[in-house]
N, C-alpha and C. Protein backbone atom coordinates (compact mmCIF):
# COMPACT_ATOMS: atom_id res chain seq x y z
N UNK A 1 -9.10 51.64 -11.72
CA UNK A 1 -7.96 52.40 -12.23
C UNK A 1 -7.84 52.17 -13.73
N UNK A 2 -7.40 53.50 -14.63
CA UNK A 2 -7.38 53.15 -16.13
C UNK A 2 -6.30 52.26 -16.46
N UNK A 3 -6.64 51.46 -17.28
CA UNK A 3 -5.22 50.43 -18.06
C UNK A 3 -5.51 50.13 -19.20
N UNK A 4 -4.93 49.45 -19.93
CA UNK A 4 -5.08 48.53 -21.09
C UNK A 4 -4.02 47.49 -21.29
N UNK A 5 -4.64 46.77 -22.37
CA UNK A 5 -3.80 45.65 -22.51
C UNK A 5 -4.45 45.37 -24.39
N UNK A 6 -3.20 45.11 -25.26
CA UNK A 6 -3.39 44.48 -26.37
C UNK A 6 -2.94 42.87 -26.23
N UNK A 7 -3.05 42.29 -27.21
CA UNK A 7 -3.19 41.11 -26.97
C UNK A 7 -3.48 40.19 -28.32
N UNK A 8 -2.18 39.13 -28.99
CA UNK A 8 -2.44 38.13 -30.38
C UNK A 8 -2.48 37.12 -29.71
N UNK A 9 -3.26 36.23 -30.63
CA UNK A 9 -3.58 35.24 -30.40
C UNK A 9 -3.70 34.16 -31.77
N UNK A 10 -3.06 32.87 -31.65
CA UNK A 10 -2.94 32.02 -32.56
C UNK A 10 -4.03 30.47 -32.05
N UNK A 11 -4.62 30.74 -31.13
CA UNK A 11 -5.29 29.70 -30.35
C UNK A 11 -6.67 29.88 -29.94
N UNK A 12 -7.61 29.78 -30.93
CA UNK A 12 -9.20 29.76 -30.25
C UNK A 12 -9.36 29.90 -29.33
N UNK A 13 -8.89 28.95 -28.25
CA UNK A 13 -9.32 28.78 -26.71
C UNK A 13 -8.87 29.75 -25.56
N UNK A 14 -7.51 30.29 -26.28
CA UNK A 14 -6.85 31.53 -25.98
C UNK A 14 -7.62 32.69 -25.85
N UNK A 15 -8.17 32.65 -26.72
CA UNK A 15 -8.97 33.94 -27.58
C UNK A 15 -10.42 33.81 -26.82
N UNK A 16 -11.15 33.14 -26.19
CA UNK A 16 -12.23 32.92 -26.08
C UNK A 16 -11.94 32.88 -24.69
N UNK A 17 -10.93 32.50 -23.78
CA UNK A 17 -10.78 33.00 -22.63
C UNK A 17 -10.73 34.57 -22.39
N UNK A 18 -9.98 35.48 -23.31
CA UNK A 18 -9.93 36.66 -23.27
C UNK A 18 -10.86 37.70 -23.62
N UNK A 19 -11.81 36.97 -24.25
CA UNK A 19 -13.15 37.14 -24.36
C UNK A 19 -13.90 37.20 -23.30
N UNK A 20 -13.60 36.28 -22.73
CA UNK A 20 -15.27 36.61 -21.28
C UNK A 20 -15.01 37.43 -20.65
N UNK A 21 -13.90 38.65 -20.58
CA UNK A 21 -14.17 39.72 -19.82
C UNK A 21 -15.59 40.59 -21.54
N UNK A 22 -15.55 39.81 -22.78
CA UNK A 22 -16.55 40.85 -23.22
C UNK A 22 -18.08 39.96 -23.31
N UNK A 23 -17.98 39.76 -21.85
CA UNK A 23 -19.46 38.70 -22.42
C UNK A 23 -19.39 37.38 -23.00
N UNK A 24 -18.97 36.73 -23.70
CA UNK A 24 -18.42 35.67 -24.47
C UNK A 24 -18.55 34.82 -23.88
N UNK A 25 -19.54 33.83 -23.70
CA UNK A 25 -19.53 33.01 -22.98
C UNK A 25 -18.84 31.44 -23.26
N UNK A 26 -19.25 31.62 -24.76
CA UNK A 26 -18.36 30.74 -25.60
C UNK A 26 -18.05 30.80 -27.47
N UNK A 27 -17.46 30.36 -27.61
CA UNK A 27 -16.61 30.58 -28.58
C UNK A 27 -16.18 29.20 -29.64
N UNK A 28 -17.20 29.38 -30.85
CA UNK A 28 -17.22 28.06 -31.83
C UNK A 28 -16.20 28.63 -32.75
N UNK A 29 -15.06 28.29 -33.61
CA UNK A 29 -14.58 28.81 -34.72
C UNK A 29 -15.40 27.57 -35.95
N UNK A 30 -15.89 28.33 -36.77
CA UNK A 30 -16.37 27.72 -38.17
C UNK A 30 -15.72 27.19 -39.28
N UNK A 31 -14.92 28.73 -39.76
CA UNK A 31 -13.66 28.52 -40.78
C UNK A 31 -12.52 28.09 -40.74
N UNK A 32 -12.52 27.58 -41.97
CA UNK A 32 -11.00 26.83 -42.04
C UNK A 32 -10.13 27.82 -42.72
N UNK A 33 -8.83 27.20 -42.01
CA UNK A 33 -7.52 27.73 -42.01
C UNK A 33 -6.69 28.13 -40.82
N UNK A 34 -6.13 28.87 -40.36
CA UNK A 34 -4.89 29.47 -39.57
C UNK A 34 -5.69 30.28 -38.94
N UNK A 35 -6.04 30.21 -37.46
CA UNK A 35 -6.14 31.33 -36.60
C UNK A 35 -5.38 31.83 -36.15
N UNK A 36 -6.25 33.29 -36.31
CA UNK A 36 -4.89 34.50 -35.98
C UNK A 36 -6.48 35.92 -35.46
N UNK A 37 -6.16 35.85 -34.27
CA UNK A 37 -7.26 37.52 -33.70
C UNK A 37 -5.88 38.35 -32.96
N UNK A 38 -6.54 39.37 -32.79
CA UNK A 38 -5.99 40.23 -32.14
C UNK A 38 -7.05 41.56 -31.16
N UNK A 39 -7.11 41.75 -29.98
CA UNK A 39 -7.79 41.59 -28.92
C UNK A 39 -7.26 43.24 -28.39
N UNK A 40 -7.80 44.59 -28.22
CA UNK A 40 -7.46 45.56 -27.43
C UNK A 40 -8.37 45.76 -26.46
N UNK A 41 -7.84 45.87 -25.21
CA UNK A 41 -8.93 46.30 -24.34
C UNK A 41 -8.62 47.54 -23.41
N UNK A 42 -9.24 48.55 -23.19
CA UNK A 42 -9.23 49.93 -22.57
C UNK A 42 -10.15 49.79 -21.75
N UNK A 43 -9.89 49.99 -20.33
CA UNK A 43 -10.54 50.01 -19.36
C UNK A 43 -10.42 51.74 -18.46
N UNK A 44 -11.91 52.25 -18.39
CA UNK A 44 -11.35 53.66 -17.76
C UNK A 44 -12.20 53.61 -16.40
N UNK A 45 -12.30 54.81 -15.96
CA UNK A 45 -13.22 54.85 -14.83
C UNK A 45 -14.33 54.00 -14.81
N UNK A 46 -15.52 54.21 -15.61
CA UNK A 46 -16.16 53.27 -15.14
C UNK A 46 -16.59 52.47 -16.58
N UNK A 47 -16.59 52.99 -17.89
CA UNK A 47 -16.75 51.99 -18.72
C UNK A 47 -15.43 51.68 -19.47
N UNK A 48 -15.63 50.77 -20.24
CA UNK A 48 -14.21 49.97 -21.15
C UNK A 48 -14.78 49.67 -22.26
N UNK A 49 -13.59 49.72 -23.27
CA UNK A 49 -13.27 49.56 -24.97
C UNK A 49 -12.83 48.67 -25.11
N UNK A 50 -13.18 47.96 -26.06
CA UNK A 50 -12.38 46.95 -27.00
C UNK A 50 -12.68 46.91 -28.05
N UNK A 51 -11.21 46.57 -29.03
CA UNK A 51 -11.71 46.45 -30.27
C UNK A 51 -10.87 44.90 -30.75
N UNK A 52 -11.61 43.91 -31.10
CA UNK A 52 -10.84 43.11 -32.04
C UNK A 52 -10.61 43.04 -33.96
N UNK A 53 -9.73 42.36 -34.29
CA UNK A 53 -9.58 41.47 -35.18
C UNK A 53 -9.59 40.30 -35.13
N UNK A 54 -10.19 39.77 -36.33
CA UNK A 54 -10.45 37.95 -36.07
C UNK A 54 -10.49 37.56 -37.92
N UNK A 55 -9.62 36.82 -38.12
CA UNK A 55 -9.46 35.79 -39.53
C UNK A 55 -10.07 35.11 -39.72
N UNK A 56 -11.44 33.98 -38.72
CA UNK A 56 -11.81 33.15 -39.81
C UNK A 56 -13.22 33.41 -39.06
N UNK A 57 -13.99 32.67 -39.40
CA UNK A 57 -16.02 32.94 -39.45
C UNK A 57 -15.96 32.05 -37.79
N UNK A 58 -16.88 32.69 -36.97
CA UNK A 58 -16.49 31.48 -35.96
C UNK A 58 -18.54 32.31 -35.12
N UNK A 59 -18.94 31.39 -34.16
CA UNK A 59 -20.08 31.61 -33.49
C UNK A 59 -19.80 32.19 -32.21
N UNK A 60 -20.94 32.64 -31.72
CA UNK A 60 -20.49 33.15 -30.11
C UNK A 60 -21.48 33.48 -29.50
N UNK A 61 -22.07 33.27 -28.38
CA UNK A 61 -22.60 33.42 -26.99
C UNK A 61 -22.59 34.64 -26.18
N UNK A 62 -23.24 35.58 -26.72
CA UNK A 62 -23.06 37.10 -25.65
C UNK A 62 -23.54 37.17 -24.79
N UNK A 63 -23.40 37.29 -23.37
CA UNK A 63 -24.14 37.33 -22.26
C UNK A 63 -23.96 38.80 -21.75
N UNK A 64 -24.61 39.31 -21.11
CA UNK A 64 -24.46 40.66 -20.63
C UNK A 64 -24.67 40.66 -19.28
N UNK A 65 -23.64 41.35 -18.60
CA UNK A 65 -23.88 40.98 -16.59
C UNK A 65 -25.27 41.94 -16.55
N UNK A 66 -25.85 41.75 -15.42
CA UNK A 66 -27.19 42.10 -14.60
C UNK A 66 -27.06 43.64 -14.69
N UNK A 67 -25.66 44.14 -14.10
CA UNK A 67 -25.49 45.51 -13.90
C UNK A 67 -25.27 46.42 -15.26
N UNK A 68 -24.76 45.78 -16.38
CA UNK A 68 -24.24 46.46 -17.51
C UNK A 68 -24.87 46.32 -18.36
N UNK A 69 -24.22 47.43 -19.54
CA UNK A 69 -25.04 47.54 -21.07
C UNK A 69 -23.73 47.16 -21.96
N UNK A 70 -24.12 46.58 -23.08
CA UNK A 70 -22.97 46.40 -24.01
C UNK A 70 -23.13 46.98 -25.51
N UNK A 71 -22.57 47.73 -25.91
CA UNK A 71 -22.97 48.94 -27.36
C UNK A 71 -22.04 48.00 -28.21
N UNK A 72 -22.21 47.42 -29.29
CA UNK A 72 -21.07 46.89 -30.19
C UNK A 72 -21.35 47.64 -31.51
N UNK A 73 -20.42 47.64 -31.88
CA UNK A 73 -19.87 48.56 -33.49
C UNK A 73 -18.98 47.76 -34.17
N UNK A 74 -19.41 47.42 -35.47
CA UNK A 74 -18.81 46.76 -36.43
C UNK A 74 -17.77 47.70 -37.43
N UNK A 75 -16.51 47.17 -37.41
CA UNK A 75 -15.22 47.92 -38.23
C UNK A 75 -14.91 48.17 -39.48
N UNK A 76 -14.60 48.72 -40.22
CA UNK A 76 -13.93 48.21 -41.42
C UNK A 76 -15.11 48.04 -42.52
N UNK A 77 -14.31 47.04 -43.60
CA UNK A 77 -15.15 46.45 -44.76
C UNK A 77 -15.29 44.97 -44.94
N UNK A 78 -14.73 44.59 -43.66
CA UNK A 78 -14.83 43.17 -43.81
C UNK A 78 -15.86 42.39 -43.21
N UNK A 79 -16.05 40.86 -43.45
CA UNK A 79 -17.02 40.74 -43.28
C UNK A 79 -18.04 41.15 -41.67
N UNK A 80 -19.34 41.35 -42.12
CA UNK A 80 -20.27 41.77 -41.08
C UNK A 80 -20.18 41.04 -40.00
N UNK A 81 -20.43 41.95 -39.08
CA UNK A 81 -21.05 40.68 -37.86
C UNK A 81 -22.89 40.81 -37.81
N UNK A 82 -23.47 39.49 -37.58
CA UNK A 82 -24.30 39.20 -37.97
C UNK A 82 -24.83 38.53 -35.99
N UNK A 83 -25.79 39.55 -35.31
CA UNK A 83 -26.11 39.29 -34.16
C UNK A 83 -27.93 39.02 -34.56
N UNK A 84 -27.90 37.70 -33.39
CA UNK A 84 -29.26 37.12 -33.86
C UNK A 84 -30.09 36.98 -34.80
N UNK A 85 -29.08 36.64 -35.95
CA UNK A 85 -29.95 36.82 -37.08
C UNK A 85 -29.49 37.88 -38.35
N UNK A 86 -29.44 39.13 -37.72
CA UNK A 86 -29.59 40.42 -38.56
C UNK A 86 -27.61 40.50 -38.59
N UNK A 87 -27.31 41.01 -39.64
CA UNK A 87 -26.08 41.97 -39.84
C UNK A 87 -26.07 43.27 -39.72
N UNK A 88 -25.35 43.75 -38.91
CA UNK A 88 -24.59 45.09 -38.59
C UNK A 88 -23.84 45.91 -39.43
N UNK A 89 -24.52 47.09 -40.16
CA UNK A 89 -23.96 47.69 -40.81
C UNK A 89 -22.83 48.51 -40.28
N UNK A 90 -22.00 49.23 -41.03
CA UNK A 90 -20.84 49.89 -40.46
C UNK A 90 -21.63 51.37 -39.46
N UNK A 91 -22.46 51.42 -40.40
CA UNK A 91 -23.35 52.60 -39.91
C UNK A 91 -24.11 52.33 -39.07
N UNK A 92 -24.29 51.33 -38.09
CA UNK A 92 -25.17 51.14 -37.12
C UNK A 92 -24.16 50.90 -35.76
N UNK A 93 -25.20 50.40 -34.43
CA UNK A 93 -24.56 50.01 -33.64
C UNK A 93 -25.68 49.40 -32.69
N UNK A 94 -25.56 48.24 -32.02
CA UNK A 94 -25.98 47.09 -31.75
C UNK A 94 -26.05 46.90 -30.04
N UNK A 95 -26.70 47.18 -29.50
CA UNK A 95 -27.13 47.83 -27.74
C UNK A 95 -28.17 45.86 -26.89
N UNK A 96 -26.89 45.96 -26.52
CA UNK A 96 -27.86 44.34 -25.30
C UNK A 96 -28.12 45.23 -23.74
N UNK A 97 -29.25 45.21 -23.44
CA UNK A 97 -29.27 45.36 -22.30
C UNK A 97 -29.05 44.69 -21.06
N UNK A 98 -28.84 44.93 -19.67
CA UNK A 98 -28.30 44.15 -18.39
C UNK A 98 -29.42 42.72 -18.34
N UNK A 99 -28.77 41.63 -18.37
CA UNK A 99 -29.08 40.55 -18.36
C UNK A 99 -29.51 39.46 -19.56
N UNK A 100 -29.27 40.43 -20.71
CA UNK A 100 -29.69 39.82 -22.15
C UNK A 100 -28.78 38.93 -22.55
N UNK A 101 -28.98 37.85 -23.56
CA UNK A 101 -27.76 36.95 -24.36
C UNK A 101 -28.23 37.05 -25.62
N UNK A 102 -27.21 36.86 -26.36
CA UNK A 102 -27.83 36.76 -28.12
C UNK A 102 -26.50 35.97 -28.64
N UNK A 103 -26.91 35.32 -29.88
CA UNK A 103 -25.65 34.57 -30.49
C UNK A 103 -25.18 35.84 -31.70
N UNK A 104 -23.89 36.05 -31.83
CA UNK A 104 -23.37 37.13 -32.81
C UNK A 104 -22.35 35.82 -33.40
N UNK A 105 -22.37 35.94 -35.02
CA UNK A 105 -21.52 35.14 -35.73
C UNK A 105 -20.84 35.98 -36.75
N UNK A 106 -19.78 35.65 -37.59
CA UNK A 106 -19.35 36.42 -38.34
C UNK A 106 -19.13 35.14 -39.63
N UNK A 107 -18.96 35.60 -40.70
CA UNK A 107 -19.11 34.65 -41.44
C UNK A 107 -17.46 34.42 -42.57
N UNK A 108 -16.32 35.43 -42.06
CA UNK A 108 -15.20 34.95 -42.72
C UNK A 108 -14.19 36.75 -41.75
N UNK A 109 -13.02 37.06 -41.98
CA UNK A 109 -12.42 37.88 -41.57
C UNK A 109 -13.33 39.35 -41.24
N UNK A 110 -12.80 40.10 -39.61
CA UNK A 110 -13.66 40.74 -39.57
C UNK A 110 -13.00 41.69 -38.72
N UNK A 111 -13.71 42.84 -38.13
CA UNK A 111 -13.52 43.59 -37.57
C UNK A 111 -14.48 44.44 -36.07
N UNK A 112 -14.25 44.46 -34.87
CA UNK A 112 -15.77 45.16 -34.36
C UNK A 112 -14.86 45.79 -33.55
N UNK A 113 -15.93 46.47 -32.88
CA UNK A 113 -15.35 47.18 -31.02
C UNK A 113 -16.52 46.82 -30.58
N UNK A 114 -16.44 47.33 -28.85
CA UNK A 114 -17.78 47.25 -27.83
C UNK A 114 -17.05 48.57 -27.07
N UNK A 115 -18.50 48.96 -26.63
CA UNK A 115 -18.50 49.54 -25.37
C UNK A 115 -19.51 48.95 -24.04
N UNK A 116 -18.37 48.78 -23.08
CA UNK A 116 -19.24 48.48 -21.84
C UNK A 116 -19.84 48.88 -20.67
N UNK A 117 -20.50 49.77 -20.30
CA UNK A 117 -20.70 50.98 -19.18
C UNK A 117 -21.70 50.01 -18.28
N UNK A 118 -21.75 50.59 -16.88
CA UNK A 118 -22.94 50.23 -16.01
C UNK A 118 -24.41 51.29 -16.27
N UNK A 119 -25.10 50.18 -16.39
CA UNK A 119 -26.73 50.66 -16.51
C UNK A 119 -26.84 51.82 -15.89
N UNK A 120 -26.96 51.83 -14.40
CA UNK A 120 -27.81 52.87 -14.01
C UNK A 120 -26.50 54.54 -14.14
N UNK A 121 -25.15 54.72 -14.77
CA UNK A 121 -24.79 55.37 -15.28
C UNK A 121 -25.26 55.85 -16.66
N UNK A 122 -25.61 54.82 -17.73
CA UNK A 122 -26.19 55.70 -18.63
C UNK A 122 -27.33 56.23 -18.16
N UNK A 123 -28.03 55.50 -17.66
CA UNK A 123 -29.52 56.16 -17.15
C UNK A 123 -29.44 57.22 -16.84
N UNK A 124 -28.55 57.25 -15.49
CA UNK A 124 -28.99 58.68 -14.60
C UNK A 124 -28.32 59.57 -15.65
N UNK A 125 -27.35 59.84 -16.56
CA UNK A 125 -26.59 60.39 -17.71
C UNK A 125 -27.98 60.98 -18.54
N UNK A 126 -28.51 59.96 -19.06
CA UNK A 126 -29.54 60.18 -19.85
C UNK A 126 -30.57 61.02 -19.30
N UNK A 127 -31.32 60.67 -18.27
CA UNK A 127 -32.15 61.30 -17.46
C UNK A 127 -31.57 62.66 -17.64
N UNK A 128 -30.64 63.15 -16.74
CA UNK A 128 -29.97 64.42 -16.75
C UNK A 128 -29.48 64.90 -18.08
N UNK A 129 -29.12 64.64 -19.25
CA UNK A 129 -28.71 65.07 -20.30
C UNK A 129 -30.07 65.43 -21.64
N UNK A 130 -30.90 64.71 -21.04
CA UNK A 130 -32.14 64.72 -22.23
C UNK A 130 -33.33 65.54 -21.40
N UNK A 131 -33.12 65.26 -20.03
CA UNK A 131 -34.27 66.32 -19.08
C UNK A 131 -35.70 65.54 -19.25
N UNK A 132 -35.51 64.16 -19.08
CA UNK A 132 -36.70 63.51 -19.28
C UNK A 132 -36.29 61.72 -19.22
N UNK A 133 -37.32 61.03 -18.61
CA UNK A 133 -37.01 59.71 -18.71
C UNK A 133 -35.99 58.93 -19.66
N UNK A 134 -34.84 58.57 -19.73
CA UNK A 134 -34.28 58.03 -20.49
C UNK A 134 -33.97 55.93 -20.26
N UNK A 135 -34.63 55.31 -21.17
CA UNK A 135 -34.83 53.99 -21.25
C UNK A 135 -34.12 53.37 -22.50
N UNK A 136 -33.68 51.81 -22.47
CA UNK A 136 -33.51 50.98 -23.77
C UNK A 136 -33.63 50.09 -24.05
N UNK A 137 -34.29 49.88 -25.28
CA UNK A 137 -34.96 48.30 -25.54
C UNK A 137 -33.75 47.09 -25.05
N UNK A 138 -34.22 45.71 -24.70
CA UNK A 138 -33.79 44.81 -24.09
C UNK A 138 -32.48 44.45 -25.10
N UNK A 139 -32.66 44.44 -26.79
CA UNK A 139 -31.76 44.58 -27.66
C UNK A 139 -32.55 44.96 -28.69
N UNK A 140 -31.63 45.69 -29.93
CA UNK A 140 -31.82 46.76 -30.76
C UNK A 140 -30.47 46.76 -31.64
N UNK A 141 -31.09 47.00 -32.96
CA UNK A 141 -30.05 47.68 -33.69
C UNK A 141 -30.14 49.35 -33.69
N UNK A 142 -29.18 49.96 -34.07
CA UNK A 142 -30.19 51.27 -34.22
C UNK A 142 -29.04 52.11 -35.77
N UNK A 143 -29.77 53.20 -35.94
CA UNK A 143 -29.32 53.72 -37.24
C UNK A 143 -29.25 55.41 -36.64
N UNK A 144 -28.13 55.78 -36.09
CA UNK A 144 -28.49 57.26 -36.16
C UNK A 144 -28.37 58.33 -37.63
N UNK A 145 -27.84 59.62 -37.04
CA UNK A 145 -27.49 60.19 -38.46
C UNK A 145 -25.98 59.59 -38.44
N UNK A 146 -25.70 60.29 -39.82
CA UNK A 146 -24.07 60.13 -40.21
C UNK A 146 -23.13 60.61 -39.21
N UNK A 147 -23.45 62.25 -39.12
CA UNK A 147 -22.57 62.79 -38.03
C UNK A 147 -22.29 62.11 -36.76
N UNK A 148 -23.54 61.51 -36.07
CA UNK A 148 -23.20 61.19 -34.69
C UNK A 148 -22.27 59.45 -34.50
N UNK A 149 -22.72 58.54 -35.82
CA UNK A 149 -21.47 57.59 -35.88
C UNK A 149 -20.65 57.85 -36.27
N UNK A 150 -20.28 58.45 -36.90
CA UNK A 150 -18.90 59.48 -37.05
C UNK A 150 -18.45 59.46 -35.77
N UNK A 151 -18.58 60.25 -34.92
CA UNK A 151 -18.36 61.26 -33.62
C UNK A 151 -17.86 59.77 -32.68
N UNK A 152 -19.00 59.12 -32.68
CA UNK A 152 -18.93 57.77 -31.68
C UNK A 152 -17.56 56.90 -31.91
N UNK A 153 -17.63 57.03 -33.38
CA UNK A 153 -16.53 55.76 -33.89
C UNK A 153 -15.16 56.69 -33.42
N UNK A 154 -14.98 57.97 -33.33
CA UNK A 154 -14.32 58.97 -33.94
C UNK A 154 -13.47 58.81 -32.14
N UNK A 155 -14.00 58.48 -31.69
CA UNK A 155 -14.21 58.59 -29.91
C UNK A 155 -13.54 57.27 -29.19
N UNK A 156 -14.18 56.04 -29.97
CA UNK A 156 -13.91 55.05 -29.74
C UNK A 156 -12.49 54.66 -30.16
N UNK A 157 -11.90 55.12 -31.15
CA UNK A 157 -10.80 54.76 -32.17
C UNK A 157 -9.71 55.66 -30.98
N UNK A 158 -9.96 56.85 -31.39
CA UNK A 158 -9.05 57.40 -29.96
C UNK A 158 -8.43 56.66 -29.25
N UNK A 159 -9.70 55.91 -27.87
CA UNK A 159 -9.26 56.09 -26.89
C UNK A 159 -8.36 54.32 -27.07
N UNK A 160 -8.87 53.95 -28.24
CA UNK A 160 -8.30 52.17 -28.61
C UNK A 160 -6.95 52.55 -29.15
N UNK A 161 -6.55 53.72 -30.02
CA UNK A 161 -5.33 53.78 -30.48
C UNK A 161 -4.42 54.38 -29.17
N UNK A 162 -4.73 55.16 -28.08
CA UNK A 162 -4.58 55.21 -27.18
C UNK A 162 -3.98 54.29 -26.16
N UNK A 163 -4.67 52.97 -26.28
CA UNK A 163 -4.37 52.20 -25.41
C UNK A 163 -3.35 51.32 -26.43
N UNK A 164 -3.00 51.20 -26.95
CA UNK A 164 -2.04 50.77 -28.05
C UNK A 164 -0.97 50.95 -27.86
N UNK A 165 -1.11 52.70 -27.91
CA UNK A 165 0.32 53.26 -27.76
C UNK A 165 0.92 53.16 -26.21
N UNK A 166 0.24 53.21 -25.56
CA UNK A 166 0.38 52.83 -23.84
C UNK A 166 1.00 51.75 -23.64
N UNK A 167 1.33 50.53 -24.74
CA UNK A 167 2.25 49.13 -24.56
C UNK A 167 1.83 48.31 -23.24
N UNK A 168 0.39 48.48 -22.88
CA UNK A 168 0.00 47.57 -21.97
C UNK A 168 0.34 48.35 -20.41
N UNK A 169 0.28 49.88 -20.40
CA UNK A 169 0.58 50.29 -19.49
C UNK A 169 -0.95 51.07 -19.50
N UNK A 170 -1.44 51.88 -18.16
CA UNK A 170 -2.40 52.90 -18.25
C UNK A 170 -2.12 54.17 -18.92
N UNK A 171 -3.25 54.66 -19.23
CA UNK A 171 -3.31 55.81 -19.60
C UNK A 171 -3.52 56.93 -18.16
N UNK A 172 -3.12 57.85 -18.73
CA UNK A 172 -3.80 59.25 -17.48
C UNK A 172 -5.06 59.51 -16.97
N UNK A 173 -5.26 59.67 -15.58
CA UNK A 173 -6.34 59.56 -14.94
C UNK A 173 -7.36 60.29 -15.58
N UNK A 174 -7.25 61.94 -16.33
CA UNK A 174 -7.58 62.88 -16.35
C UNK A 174 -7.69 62.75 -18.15
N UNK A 175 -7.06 62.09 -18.56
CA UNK A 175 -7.32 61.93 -20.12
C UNK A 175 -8.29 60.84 -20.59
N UNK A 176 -8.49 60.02 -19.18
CA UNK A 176 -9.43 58.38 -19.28
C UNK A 176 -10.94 59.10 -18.82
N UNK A 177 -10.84 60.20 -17.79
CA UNK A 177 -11.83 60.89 -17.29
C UNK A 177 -12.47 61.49 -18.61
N UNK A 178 -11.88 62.31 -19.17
CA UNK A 178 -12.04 63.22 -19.99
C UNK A 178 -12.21 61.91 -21.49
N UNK A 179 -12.36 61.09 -21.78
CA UNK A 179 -12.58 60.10 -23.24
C UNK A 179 -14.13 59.71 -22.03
N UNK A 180 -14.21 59.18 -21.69
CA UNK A 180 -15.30 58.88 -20.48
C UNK A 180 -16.40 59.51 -20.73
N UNK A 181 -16.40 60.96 -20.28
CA UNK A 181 -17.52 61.60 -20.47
C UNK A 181 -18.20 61.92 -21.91
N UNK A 182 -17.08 62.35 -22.60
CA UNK A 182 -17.33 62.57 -24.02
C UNK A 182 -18.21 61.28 -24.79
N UNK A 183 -17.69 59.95 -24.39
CA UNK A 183 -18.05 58.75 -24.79
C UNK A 183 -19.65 58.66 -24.09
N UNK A 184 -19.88 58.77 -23.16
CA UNK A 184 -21.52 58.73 -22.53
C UNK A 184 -22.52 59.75 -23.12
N UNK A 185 -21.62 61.36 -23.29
CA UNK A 185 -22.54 62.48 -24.23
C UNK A 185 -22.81 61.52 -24.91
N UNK A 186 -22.03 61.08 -25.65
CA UNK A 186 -22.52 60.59 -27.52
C UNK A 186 -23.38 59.60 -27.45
N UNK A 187 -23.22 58.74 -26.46
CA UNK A 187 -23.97 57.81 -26.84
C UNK A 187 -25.53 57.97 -26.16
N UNK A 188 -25.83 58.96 -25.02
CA UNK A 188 -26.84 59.55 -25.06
C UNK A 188 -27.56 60.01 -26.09
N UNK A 189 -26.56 60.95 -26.82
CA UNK A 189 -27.00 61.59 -28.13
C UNK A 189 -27.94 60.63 -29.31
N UNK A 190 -26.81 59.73 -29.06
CA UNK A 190 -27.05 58.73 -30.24
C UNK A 190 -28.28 57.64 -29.92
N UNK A 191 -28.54 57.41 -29.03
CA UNK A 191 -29.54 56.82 -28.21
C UNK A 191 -31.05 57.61 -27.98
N UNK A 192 -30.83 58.62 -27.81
CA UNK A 192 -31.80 59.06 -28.10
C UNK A 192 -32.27 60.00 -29.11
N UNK A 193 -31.56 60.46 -30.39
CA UNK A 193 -32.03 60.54 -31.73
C UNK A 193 -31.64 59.66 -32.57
N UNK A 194 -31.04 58.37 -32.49
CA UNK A 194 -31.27 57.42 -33.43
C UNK A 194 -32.22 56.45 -33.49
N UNK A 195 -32.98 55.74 -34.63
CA UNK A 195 -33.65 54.81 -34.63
C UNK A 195 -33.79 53.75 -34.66
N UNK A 196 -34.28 52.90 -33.68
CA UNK A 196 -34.35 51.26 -33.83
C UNK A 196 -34.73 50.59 -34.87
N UNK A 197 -34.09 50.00 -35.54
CA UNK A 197 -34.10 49.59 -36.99
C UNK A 197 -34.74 48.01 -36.76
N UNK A 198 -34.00 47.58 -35.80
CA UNK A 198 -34.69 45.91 -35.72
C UNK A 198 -34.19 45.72 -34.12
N UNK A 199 -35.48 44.88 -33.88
CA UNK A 199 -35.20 44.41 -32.83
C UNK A 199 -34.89 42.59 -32.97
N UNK A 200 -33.85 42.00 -32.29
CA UNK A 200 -33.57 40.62 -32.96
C UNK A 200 -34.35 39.39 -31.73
N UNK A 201 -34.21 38.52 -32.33
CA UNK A 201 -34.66 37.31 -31.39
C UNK A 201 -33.89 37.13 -30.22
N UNK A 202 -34.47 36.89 -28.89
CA UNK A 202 -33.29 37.21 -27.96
C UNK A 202 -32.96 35.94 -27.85
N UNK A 203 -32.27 35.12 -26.89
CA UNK A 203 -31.64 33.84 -26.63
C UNK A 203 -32.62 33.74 -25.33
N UNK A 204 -32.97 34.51 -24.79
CA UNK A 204 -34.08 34.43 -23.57
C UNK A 204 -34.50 35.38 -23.59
C-alpha cells in the first residue's frame, strides 16, 4: 500500500537505523560538529523513493537485497557522494544490482535520493519497452543525455515533494500508480541510451 514518512534526526544511530530500509548496512559519521539529516521516504506499488539530507562527511555500507535494484542520484551543489571510489556527478546516476555492496562516502554536507524497484520488474519492463533483451551491469555509473536526467530527477522530486506534503500519511492509489509507471519508462529510457562511464570496485 502507498505511504510515506519524513523524518529529522539529531542522532547517527537514529539515522542509520532508518537507513537499512535503504540498504545501509552501517553507518560511520567522519565529521565534526552537530548532527543534523533529514530522511523522506515514498513507498508506492512496487518501487520506493527517498531522498535525504545529511550535515557532516560520514562512510557507509550499501547492500542491495537478492530481489532488488538500487538507482541513486546525487542532489544539489553540495558536497558529492563518492561510491567506491568514484564521485557522482549531479548529472549522473549510480545503479547496484540484486545482491551487490559498495562503500558510498560523502566528504562534508550533502544531498542524494534512491530509487528502489524489484529486478525482474525492470527487466520484464525493459524487455517489453525496448523489444529486445534488456540487462545491467553488477554496478555502474552512467551519464545519459541532459533531457532524460532532467525528466528522471523531474519525476523523482514530484513524487518526494509529494510525500512531504502527505504529513506522513499515503498518497492516492491511482496517483502512486500513475508516478510508478512514468518512473520505470524513464529509467528504461535512461538505461538503455545512457552510457556507462565507470564501473567501480565492488565490495564482493
Amino acid at each position: 500500500m502507498p505511504g510515506s514518512v519524513t523524518s529529522k534526526f539529531s542522532e547517527p544511530e537514529e539515522f542509520a537505523a532508518a537507513l537499512r530500509a535503504e540498504g545501509i548496512l552501517s553507518l560511520l559519521v567522519t565529521g565534526a560538529g552537530e548532527f543534523r539529516a533529514r530522511l523522506t521516504q515514498l513507498t508506492l506499488h512496487h518501487l520506493r523513493l527517498s531522498a535525504a539530507e545529511e550535515r557532516l562527511a560520514r562512510v557507509a555500507l550499501v547492500a542491495v537485497p537478492t530481489d532488488m535494484i538500487l538507482v541513486a542520484l546525487a542532489s544539489g551543489k553540495a558536497s558529492a557522494l563518492i561510491w567506491g571510489g568514484t564521485k557522482l556527478g549531479t548529472d549522473e546516476v549510480m545503479t547496484l544490482a540484486a545482491g551487490q555492496q559498495l562503500h558510498m562516502r560523502t566528504d562534508g554536507p550533502c544531498r542524494w535520493g534512491s530509487i528502489w524497484l524489484p529486478t525482474a520488474e525492470l527487466l520484464s519492463y525493459g524487455s517489453a519497452l525496448t523489444g529486445g533483451t534488456f540487462a545491467l551491469p553488477s554496478a555502474a555509473r552512467w551519464r545519459p543525455r541532459p533531457a532524460m536526467i532532467r525528466h528522471l530527477r523531474h519525476l523523482h522530486s514530484a513524487g518526494i515533494r509529494a510525500a512531504e506534503r502527505s504529513l506522513n500519511m499515503s498518497i492516492g492509489g491511482e496517483a502512486a500508480h500513475g508516478l510508478e509507471q512514468q518512473l520505470v519508462e524513464a529509467l528504461v529510457e535512461y538505461l538503455s541510451n545512457g552510457s556507462v562511464i565507470f564501473r567501480p570496485n565492488r565490495d564482493r
